[in-house]
N, C-alpha and C. Protein backbone atom coordinates (compact mmCIF):
# COMPACT_ATOMS: atom_id res chain seq x y z
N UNK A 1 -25.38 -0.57 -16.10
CA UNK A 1 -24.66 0.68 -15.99
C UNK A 1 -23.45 0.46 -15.07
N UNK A 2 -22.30 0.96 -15.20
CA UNK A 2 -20.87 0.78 -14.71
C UNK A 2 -20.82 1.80 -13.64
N UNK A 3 -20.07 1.64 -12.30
CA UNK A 3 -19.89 3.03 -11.65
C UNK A 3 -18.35 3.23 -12.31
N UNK A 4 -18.48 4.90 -11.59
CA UNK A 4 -17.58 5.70 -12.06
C UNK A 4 -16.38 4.68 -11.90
N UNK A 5 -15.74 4.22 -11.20
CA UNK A 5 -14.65 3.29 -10.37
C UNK A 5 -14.39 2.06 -11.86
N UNK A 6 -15.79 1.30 -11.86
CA UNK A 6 -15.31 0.53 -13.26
C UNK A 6 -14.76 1.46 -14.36
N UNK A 7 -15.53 1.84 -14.58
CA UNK A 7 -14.67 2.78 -15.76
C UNK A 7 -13.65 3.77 -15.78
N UNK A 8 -13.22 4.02 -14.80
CA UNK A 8 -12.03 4.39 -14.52
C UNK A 8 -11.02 3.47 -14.33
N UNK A 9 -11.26 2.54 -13.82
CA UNK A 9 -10.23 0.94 -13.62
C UNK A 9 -10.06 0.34 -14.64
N UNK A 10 -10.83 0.60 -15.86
CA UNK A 10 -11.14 0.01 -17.29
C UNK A 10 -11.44 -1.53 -17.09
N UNK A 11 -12.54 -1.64 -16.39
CA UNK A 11 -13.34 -2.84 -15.66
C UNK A 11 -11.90 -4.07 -15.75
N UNK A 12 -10.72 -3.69 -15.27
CA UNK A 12 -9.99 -4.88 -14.66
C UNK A 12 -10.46 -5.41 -13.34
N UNK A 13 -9.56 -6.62 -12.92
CA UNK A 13 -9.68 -7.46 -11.86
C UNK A 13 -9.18 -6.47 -10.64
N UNK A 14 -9.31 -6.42 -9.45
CA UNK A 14 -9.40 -5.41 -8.65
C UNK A 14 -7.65 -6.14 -7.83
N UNK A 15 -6.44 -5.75 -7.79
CA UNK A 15 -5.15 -6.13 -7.46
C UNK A 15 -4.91 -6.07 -5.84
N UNK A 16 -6.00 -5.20 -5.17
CA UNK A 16 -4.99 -5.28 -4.02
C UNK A 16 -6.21 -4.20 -2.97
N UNK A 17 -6.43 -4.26 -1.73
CA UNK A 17 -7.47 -3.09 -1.32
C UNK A 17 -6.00 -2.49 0.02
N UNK A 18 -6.21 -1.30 -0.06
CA UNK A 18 -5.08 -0.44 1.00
C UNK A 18 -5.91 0.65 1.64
N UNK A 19 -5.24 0.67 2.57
CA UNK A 19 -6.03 2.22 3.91
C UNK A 19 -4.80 2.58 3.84
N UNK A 20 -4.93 3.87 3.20
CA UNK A 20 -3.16 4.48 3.08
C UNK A 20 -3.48 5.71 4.21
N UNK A 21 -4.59 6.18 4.72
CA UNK A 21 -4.89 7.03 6.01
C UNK A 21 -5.99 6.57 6.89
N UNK A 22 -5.59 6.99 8.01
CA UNK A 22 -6.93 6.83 9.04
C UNK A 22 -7.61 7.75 9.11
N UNK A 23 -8.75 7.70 8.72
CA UNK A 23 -9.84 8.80 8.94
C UNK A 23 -11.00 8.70 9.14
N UNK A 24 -11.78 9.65 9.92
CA UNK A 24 -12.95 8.78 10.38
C UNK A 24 -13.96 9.37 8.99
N UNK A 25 -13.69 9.87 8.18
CA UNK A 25 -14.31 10.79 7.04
C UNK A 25 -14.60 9.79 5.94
N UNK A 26 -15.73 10.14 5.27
CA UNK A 26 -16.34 9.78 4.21
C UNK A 26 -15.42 10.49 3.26
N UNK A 27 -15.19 9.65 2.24
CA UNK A 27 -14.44 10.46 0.94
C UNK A 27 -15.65 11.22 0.34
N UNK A 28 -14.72 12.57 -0.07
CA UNK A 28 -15.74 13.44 -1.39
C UNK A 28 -15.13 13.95 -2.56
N UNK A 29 -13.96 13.19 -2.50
CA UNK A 29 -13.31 13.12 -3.92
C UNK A 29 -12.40 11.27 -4.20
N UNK A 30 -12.65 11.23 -5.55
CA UNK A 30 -12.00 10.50 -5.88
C UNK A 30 -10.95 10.63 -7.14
N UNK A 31 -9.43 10.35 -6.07
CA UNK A 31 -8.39 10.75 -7.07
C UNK A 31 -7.62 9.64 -7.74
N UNK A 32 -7.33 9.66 -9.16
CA UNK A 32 -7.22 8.07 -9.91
C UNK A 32 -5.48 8.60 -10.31
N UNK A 33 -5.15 7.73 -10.28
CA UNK A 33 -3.60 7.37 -10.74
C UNK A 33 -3.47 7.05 -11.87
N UNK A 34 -1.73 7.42 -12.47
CA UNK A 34 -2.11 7.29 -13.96
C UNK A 34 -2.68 6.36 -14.38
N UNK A 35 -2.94 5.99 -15.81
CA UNK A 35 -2.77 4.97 -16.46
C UNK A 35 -1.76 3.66 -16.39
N UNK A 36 -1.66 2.20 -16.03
CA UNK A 36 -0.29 2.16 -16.29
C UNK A 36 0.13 2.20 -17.92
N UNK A 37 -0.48 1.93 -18.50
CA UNK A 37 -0.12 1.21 -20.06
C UNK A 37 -1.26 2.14 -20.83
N UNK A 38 -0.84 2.38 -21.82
CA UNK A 38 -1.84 3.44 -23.02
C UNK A 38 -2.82 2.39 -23.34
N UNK A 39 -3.93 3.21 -22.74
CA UNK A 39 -4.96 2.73 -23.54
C UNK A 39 -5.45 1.71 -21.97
N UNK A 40 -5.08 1.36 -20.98
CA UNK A 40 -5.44 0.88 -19.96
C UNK A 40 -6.15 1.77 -18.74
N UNK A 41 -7.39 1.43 -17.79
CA UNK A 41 -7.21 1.91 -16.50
C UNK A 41 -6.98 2.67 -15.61
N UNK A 42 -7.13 3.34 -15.11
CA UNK A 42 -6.57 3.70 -13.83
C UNK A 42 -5.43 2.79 -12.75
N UNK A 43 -4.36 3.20 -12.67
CA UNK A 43 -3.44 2.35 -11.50
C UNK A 43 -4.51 1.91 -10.87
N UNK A 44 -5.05 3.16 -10.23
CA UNK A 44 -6.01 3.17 -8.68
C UNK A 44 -6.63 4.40 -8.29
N UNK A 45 -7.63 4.01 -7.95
CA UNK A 45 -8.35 5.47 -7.46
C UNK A 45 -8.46 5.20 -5.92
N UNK A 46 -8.54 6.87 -5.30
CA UNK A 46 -7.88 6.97 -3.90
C UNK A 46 -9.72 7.54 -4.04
N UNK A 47 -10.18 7.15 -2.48
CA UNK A 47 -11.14 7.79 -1.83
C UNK A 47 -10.80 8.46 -0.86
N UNK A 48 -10.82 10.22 -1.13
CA UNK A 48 -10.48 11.35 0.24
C UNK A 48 -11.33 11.92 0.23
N UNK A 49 -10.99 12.51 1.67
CA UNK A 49 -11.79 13.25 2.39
C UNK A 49 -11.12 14.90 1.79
N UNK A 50 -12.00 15.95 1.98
CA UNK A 50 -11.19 17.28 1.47
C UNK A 50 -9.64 17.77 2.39
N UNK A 51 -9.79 17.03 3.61
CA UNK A 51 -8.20 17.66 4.41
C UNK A 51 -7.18 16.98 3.45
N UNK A 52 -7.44 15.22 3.57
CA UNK A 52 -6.71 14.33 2.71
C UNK A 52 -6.36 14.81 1.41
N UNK A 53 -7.38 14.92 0.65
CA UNK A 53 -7.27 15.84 -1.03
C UNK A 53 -5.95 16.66 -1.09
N UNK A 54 -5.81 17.21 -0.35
CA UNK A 54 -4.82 18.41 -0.37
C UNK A 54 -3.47 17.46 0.38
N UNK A 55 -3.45 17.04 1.63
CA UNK A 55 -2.46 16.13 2.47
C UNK A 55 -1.98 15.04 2.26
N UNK A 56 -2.53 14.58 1.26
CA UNK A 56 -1.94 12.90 1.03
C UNK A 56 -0.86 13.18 0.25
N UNK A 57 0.35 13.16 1.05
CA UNK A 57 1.60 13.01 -0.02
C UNK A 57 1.75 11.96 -0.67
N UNK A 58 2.55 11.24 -1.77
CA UNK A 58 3.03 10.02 -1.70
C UNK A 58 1.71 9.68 -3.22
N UNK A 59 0.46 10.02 -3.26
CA UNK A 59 -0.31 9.77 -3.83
C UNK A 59 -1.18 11.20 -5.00
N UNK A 60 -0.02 11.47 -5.79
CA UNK A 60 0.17 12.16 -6.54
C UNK A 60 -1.04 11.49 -7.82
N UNK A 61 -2.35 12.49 -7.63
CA UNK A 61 -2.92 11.42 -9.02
C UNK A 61 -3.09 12.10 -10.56
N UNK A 62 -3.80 11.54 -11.69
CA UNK A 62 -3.46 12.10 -12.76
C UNK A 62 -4.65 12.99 -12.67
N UNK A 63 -6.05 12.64 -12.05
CA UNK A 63 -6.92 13.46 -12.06
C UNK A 63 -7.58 13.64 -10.75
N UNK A 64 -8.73 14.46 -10.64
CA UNK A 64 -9.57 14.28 -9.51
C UNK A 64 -11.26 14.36 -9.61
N UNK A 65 -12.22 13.47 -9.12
CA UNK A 65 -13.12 13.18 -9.24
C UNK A 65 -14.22 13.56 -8.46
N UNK A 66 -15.79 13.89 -8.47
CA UNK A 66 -16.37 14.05 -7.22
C UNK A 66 -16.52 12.74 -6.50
N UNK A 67 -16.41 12.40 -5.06
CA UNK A 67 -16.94 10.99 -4.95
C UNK A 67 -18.42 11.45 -4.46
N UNK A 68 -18.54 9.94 -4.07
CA UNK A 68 -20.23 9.68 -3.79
C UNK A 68 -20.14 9.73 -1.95
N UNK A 69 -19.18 9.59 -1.29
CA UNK A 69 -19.54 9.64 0.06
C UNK A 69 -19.50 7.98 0.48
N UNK A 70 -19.15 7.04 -0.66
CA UNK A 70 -19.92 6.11 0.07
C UNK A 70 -18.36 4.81 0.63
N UNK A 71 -17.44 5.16 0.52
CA UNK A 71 -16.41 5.16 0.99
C UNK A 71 -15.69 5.94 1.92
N UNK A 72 -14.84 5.24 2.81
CA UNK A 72 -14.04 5.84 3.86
C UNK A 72 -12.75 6.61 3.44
N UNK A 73 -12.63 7.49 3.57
CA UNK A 73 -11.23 8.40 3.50
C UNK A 73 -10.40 6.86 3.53
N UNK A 74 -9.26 7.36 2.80
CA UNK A 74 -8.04 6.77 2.37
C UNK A 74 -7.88 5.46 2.06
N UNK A 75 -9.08 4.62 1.37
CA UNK A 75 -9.52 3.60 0.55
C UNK A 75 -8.81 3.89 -0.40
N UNK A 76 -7.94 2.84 -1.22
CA UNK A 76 -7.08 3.06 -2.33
C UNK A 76 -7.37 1.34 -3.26
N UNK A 77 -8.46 1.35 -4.25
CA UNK A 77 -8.43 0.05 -4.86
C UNK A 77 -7.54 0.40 -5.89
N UNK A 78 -6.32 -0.91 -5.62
CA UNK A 78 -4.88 -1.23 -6.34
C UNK A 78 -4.99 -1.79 -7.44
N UNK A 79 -5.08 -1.93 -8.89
CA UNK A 79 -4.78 -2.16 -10.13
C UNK A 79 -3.71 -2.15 -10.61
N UNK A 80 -2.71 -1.85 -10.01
CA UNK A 80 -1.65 -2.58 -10.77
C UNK A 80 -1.09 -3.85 -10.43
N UNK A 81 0.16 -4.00 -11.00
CA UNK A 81 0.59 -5.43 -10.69
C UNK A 81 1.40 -6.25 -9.48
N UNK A 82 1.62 -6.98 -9.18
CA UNK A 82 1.68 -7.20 -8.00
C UNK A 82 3.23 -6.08 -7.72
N UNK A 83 4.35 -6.29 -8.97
CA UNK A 83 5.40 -5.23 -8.75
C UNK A 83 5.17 -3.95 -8.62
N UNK A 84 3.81 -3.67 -9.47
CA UNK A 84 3.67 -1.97 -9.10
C UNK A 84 3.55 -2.02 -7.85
N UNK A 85 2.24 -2.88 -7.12
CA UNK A 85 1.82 -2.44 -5.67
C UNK A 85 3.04 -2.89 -5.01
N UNK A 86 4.03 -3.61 -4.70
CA UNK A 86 5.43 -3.76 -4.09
C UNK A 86 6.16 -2.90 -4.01
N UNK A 87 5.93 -2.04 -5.19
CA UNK A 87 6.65 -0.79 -5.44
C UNK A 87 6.47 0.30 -4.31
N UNK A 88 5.59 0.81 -4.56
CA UNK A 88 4.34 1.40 -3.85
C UNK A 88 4.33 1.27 -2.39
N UNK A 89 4.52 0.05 -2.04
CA UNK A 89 4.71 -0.45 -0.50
C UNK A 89 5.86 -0.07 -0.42
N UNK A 90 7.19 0.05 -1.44
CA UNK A 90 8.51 0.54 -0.98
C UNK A 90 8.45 2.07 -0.90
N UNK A 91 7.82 2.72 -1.52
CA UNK A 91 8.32 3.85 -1.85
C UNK A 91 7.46 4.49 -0.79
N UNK A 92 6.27 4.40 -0.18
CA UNK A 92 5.33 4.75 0.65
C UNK A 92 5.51 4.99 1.89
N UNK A 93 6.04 3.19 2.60
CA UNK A 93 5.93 3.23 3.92
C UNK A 93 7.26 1.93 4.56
N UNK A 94 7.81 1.04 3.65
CA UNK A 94 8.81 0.11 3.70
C UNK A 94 10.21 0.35 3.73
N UNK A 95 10.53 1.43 2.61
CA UNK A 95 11.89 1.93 2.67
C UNK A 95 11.74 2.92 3.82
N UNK A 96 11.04 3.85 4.02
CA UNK A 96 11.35 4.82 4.89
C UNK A 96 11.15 4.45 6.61
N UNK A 97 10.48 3.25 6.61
CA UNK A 97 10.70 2.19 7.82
C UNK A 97 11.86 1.96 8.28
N UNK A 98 12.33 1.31 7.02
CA UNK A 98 13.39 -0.01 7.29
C UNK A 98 14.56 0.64 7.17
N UNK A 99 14.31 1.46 6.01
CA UNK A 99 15.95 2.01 5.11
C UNK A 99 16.04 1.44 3.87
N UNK A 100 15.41 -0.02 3.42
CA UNK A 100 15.68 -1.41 3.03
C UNK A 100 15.02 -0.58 1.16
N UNK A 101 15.95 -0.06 0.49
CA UNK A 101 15.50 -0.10 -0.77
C UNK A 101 15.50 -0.53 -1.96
N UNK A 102 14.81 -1.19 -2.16
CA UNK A 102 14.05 -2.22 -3.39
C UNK A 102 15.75 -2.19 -4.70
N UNK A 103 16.12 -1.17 -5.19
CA UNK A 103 16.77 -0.85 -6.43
C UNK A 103 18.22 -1.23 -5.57
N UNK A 104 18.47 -1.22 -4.49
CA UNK A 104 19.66 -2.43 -4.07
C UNK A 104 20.06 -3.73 -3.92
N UNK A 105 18.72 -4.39 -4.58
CA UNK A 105 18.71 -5.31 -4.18
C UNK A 105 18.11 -6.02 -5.98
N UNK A 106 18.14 -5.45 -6.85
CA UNK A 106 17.81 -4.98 -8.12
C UNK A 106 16.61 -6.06 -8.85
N UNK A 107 15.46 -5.79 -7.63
CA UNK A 107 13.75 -6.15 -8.12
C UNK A 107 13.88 -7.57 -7.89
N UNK A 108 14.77 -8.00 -6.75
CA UNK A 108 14.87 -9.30 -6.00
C UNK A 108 13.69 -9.23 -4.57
N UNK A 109 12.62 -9.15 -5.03
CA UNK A 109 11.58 -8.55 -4.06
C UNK A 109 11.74 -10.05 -2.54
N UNK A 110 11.95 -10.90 -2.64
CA UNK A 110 12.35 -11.76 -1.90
C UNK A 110 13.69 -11.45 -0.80
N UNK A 111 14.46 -10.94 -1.62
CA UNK A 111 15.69 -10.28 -0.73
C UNK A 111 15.67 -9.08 -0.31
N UNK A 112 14.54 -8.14 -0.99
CA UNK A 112 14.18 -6.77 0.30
C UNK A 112 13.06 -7.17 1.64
N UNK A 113 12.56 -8.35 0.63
CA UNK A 113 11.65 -8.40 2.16
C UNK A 113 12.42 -8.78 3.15
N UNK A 114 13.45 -9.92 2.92
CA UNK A 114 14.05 -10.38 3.86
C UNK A 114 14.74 -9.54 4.78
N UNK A 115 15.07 -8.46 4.36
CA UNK A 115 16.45 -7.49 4.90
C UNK A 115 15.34 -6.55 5.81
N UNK A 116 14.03 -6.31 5.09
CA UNK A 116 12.95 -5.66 5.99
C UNK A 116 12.45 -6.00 7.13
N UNK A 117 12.46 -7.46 7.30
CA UNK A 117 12.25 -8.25 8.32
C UNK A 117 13.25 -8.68 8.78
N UNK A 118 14.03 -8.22 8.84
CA UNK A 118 15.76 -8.25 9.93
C UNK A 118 15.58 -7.24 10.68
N UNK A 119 14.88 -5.66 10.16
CA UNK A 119 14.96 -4.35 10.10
C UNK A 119 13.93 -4.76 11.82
N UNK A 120 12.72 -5.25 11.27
CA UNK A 120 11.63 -4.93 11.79
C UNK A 120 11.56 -5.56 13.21
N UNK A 121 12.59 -7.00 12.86
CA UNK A 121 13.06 -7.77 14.03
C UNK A 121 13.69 -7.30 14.97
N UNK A 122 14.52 -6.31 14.40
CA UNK A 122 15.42 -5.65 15.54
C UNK A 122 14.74 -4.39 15.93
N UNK A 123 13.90 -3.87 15.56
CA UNK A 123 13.03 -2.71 15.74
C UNK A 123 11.80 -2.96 17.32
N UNK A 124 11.15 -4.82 16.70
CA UNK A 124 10.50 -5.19 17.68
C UNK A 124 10.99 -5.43 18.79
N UNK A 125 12.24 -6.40 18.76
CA UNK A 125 13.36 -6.51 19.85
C UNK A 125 13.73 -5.52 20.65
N UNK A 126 13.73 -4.15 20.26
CA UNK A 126 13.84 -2.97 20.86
C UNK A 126 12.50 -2.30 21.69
N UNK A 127 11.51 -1.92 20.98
CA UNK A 127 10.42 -1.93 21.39
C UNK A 127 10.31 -2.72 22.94
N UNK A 128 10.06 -4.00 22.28
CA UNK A 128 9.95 -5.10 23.77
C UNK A 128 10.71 -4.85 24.96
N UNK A 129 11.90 -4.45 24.38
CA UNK A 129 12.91 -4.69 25.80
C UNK A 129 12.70 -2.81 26.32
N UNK A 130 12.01 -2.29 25.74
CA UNK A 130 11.83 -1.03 26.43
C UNK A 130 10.28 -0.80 26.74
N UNK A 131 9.52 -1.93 26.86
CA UNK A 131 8.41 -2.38 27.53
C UNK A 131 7.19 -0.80 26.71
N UNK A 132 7.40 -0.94 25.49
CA UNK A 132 6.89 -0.13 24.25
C UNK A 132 5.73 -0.90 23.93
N UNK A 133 4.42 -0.52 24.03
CA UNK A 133 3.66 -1.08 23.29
C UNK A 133 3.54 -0.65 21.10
N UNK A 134 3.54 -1.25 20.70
CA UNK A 134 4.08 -1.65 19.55
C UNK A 134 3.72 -2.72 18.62
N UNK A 135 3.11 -2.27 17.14
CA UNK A 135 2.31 -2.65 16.13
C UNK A 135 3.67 -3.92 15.37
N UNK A 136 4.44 -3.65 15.92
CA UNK A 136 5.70 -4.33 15.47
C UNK A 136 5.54 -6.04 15.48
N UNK A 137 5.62 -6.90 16.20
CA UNK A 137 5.10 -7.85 16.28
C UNK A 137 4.04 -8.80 15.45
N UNK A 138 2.89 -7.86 15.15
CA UNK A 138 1.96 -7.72 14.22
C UNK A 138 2.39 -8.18 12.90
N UNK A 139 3.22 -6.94 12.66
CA UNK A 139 3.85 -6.75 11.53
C UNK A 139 4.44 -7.80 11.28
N UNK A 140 5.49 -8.29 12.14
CA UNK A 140 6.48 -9.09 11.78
C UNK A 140 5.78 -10.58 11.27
N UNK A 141 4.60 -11.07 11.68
CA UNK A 141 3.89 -11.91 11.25
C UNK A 141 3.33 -11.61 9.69
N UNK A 142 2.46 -10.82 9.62
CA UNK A 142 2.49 -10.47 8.21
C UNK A 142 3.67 -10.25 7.10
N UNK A 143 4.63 -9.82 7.60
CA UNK A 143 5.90 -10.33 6.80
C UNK A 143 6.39 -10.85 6.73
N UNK A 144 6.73 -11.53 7.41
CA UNK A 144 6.66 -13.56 7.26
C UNK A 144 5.89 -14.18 6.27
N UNK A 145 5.01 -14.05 5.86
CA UNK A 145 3.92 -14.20 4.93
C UNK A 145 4.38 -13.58 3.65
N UNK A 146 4.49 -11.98 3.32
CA UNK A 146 5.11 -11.62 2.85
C UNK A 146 6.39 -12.24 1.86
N UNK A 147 7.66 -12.17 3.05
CA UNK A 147 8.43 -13.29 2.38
C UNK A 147 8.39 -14.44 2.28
N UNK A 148 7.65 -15.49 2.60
CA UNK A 148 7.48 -16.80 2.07
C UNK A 148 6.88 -16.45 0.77
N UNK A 149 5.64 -15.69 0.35
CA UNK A 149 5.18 -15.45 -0.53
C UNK A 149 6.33 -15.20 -1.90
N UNK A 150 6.99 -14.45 -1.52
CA UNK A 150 7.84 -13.88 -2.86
C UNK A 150 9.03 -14.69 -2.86
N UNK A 151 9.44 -15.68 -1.85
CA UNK A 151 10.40 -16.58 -2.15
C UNK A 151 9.53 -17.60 -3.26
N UNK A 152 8.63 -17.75 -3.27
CA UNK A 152 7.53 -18.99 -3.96
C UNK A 152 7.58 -18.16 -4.80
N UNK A 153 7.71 -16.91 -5.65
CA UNK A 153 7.36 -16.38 -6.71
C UNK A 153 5.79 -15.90 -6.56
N UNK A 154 5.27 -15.52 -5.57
CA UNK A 154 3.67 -15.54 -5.66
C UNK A 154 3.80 -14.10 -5.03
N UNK A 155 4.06 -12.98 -5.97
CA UNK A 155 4.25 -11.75 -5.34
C UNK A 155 2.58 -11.03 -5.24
N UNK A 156 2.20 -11.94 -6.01
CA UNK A 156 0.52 -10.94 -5.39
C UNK A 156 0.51 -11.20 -4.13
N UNK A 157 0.56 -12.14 -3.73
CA UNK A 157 0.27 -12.58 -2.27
C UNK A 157 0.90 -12.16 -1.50
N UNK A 158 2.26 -11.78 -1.91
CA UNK A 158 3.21 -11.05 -0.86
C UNK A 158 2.77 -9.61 -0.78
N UNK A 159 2.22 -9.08 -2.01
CA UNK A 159 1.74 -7.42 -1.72
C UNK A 159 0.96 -6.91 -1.25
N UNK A 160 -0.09 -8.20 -0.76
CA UNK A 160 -1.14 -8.27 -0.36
C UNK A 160 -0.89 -8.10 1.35
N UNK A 161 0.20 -9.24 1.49
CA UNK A 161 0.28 -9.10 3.23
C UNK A 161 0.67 -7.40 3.38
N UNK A 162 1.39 -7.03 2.61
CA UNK A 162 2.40 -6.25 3.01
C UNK A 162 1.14 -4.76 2.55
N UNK A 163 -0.20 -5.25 2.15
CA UNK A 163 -0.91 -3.89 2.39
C UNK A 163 -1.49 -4.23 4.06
N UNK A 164 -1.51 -4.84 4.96
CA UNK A 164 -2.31 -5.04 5.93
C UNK A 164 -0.73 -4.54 6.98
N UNK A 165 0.18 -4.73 6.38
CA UNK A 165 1.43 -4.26 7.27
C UNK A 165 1.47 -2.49 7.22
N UNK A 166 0.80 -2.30 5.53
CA UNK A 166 0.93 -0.57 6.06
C UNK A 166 -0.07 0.04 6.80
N UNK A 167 -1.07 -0.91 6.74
CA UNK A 167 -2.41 -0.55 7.82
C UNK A 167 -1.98 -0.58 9.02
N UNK A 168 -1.18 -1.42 9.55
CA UNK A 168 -0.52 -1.49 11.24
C UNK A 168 0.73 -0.34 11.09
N UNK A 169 1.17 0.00 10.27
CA UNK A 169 2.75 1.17 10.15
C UNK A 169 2.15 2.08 10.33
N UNK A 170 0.76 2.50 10.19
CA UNK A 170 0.21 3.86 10.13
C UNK A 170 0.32 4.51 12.25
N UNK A 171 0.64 3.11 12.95
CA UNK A 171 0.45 3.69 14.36
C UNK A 171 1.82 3.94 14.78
N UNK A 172 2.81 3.85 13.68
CA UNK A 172 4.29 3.98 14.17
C UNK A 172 4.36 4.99 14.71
């Protein structure tokens, strides 16, 4: 027997795991994202809590589900592709960081990271010299990773760092 989650994912390979909120709450809904492709999946299904349900901007889904409790508020398993979840990282928590948006740079995901991590450099640099404690640093290591990743063409791997970077952006 399949849980709800496989069959909503249309038993694909699982793309990416994200904490898009901090909460100390058990999810009691689970909300799934479109389809990407007819006849495919769920993008991703979000595990919330009922404040979240209603508060999570940014994560607009096609439906909503009961959950089981047995997940943490703002668990998001990622199914799409490494460009969707890149996407996703831009449109979420990267552009509105940095400034640094993806469609200027026209899906040269190697050259937004780079310009993000100029952003973040001079962000930490600031921080430091105003004796700021600051997730920045952190970050800047994981995006390093990041862009080596997508200079190599290995953008799963880069979307991957860059979900553990929105886990540290959440204390900005």
């Amino acid at each position: 027997m399949s849980s709800i989650v496989q069959q909503l994912s249309g038993h694909r390979d699982l793309g990416g795991l994200r904490t898009v909120v901090e909460c100390p709450f058990k999810a009691t809904v689970l909300r799934i994202g479109p389809a990407q492709d007819a006849g495919t999946g769920a993008a991703w299904p979000a595990f919330l809590c009922p404040v979240h349900t209603v508060d999570l901007d940014g994560w607009p889904g096609a439906e909503d589900h009961p959950g089981t409790g047995a997940m943490p508020c703002g668990t998001v398993l990622d199914y799409r592709s490494p460009e969707g979840r890149l996407q996703s990282h831009a449109d979420l928590w990267l552009t509105p960081l940095t400034g640094v948006d993806p469609v200027a740079y026209g899906g040269a995901w190697s050259d937004v990271l780079d310009q993000a991590d100029r952003v973040l450099l001079a962000r930490a640099e600031a921080a430091e010299a105003a004796d700021e404690d600051s997730p920045l640093q952190n970050m800047l290591a994981l995006m390093g990773a990041a862009r080596r990743s997508a200079a190599e063409s290995d953008l799963g791997v880069a979307a991957t760092a860059l979900g553990y970077c929105e886990t540290l952006a959440q204390s900005l």
